[in-house]
Protein backbone atom coordinates (compact mmCIF):
# COMPACT_ATOMS: atom_id res chain seq x y z
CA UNK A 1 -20.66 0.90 8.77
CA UNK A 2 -17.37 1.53 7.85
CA UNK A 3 -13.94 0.29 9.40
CA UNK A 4 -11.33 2.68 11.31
CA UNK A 5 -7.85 1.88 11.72
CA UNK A 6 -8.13 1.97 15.68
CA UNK A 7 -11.34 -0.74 15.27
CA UNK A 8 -9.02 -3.15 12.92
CA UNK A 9 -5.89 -2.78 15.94
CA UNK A 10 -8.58 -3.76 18.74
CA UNK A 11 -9.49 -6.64 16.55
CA UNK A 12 -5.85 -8.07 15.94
CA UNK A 13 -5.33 -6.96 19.88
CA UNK A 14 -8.47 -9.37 20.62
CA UNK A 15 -6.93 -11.76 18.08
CA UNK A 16 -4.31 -12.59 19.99
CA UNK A 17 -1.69 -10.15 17.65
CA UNK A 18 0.87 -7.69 18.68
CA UNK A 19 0.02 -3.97 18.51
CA UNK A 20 3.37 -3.03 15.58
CA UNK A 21 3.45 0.04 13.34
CA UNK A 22 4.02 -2.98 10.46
CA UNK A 23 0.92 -4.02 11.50
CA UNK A 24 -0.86 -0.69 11.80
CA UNK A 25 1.13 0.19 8.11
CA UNK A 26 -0.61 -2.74 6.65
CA UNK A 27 -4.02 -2.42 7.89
CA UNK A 28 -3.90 0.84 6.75
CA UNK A 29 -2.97 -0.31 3.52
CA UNK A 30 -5.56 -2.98 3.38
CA UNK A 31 -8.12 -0.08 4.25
CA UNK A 32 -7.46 2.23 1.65
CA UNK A 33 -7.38 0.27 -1.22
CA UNK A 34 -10.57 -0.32 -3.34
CA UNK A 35 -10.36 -4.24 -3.97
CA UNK A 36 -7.98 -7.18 -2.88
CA UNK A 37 -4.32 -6.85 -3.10
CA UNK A 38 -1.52 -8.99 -4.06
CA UNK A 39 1.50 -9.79 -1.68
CA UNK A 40 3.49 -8.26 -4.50
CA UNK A 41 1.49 -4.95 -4.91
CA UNK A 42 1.99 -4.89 -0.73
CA UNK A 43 5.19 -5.36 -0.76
CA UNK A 44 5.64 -2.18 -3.44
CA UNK A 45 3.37 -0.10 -1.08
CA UNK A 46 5.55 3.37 -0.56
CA UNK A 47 4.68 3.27 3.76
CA UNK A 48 4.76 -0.30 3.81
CA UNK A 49 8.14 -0.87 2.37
CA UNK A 50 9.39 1.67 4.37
CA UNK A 51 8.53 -0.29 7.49
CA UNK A 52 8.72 -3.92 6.84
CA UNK A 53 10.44 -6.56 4.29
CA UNK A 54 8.39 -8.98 1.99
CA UNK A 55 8.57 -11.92 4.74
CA UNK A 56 7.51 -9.68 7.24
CA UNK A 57 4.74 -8.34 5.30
CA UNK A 58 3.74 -12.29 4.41
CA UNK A 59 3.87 -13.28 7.83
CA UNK A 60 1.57 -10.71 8.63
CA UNK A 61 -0.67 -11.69 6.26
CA UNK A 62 -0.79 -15.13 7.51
CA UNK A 63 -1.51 -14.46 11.11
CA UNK A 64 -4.09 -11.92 9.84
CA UNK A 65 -5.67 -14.28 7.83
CA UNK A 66 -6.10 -17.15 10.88
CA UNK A 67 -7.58 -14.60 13.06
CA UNK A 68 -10.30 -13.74 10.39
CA UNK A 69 -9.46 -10.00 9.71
CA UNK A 70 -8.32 -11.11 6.51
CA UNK A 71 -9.40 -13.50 3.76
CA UNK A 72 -7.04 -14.95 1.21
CA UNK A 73 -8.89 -14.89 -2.34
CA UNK A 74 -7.91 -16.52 -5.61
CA UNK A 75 -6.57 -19.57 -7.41
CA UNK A 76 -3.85 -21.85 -5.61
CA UNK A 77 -2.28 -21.98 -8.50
CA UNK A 78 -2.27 -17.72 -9.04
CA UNK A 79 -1.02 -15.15 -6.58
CA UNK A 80 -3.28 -14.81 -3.24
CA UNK A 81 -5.04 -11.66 -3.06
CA UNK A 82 -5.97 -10.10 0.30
CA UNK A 83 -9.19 -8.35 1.83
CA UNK A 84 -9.80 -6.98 5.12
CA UNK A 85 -12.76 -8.77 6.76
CA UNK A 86 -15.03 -6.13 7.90
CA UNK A 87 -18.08 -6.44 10.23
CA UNK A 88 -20.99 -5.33 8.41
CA UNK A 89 -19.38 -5.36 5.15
CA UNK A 90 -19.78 -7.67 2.41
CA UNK A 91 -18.24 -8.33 -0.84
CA UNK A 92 -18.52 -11.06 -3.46
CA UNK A 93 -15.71 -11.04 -6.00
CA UNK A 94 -15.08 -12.84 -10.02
CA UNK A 95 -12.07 -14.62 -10.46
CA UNK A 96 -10.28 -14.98 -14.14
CA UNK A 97 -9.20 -18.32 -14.54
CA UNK A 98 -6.94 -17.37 -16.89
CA UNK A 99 -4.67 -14.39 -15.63
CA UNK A 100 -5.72 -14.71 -11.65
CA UNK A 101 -7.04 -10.83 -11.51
CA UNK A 102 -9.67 -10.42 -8.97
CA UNK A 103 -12.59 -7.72 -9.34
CA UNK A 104 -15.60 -7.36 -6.80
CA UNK A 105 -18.87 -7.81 -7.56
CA UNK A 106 -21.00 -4.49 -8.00
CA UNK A 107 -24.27 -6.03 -7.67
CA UNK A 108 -27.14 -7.30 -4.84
CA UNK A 109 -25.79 -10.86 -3.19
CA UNK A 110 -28.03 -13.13 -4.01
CA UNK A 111 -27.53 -14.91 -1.18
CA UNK A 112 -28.34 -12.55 2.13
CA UNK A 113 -32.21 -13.66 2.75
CA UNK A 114 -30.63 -17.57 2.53
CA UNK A 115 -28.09 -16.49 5.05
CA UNK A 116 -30.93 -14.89 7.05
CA UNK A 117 -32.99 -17.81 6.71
CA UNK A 118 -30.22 -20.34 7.78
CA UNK A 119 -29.64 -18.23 11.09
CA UNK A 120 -33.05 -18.55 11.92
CA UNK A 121 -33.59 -22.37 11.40
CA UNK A 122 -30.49 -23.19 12.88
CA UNK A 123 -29.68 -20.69 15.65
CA UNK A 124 -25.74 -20.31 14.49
CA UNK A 125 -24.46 -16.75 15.35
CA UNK A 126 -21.73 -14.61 13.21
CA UNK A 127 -23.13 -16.56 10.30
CA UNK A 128 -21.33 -15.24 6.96
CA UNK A 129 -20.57 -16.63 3.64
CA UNK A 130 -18.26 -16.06 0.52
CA UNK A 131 -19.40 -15.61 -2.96
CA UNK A 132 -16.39 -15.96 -5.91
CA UNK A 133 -16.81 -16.48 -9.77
CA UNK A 134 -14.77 -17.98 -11.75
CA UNK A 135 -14.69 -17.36 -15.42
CA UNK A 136 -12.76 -16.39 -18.52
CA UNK A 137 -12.20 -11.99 -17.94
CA UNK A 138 -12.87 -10.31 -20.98
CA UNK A 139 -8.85 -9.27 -21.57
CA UNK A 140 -8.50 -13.15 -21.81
CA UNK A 141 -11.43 -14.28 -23.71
């Protein structure tokens, strides 16, 4: 099931965020690309500069982030990078330890009949996990 732009807006509307065309510009942005993004990369976006500054942009981010449309990945230490949270979509993701680049996980999760299990014995609802590696990337090794 994939994600439309108007499904993300009635999210952030539910979420408690104002309905912007910053807002709508980054989601957008967050849709289209292929694997988490950096503030920086954001902030060079052609349609997204165009609309909004880097603190703007950030601030976003953040209030995306609390209502759970989008998850902050990476080190502390490194630049954040930032996925959209989609229902029905899942994505585990390895981590370099060494340069901070993130790249997602092409493979079966390992962990989705646990999940199912744990819903069962314990009756939680919206259960969901995260999966990150860390490691050495093969540029750093």
């Amino acid at each position: 099931m994939s994600a439309d732009l108007g499904e993300l807006v009635d999210r952030c509307r539910a979420g408690g965020l104002r309905r912007t065309k910053a807002l709508e510009v980054l989601l957008g942005t967050l849709l289209k690309a292929d694997r988490p993004v950096t503030l920086a990369k954001l902030e060079k976006s052609r349609p997204l500069a165009s609309q909004c500054d880097k603190a703007t942009i950030y601030r976003l981010l953040h209030r995306l982030t609390d209502a759970g449309i989008v998850r902050r990945l990476g080190l502390h230490e490194r630049a954040a990078y930032f996925a959209l949270v989609l229902p029905g979509q899942h994505r585990d993701y390895l981590i370099c330890t060494e340069c901070g680049t993130i790249a997602p996980i092409d493979a079966p999760c390992p962990v989705h009949e646990l999940e199912e299990e744990i819903r069962q014995d314990t009756g939680y609802r919206n259960l969901y996990h995260e999966l990150e590696f860390f490691g050495t990337c093969p540029k750093c090794a």
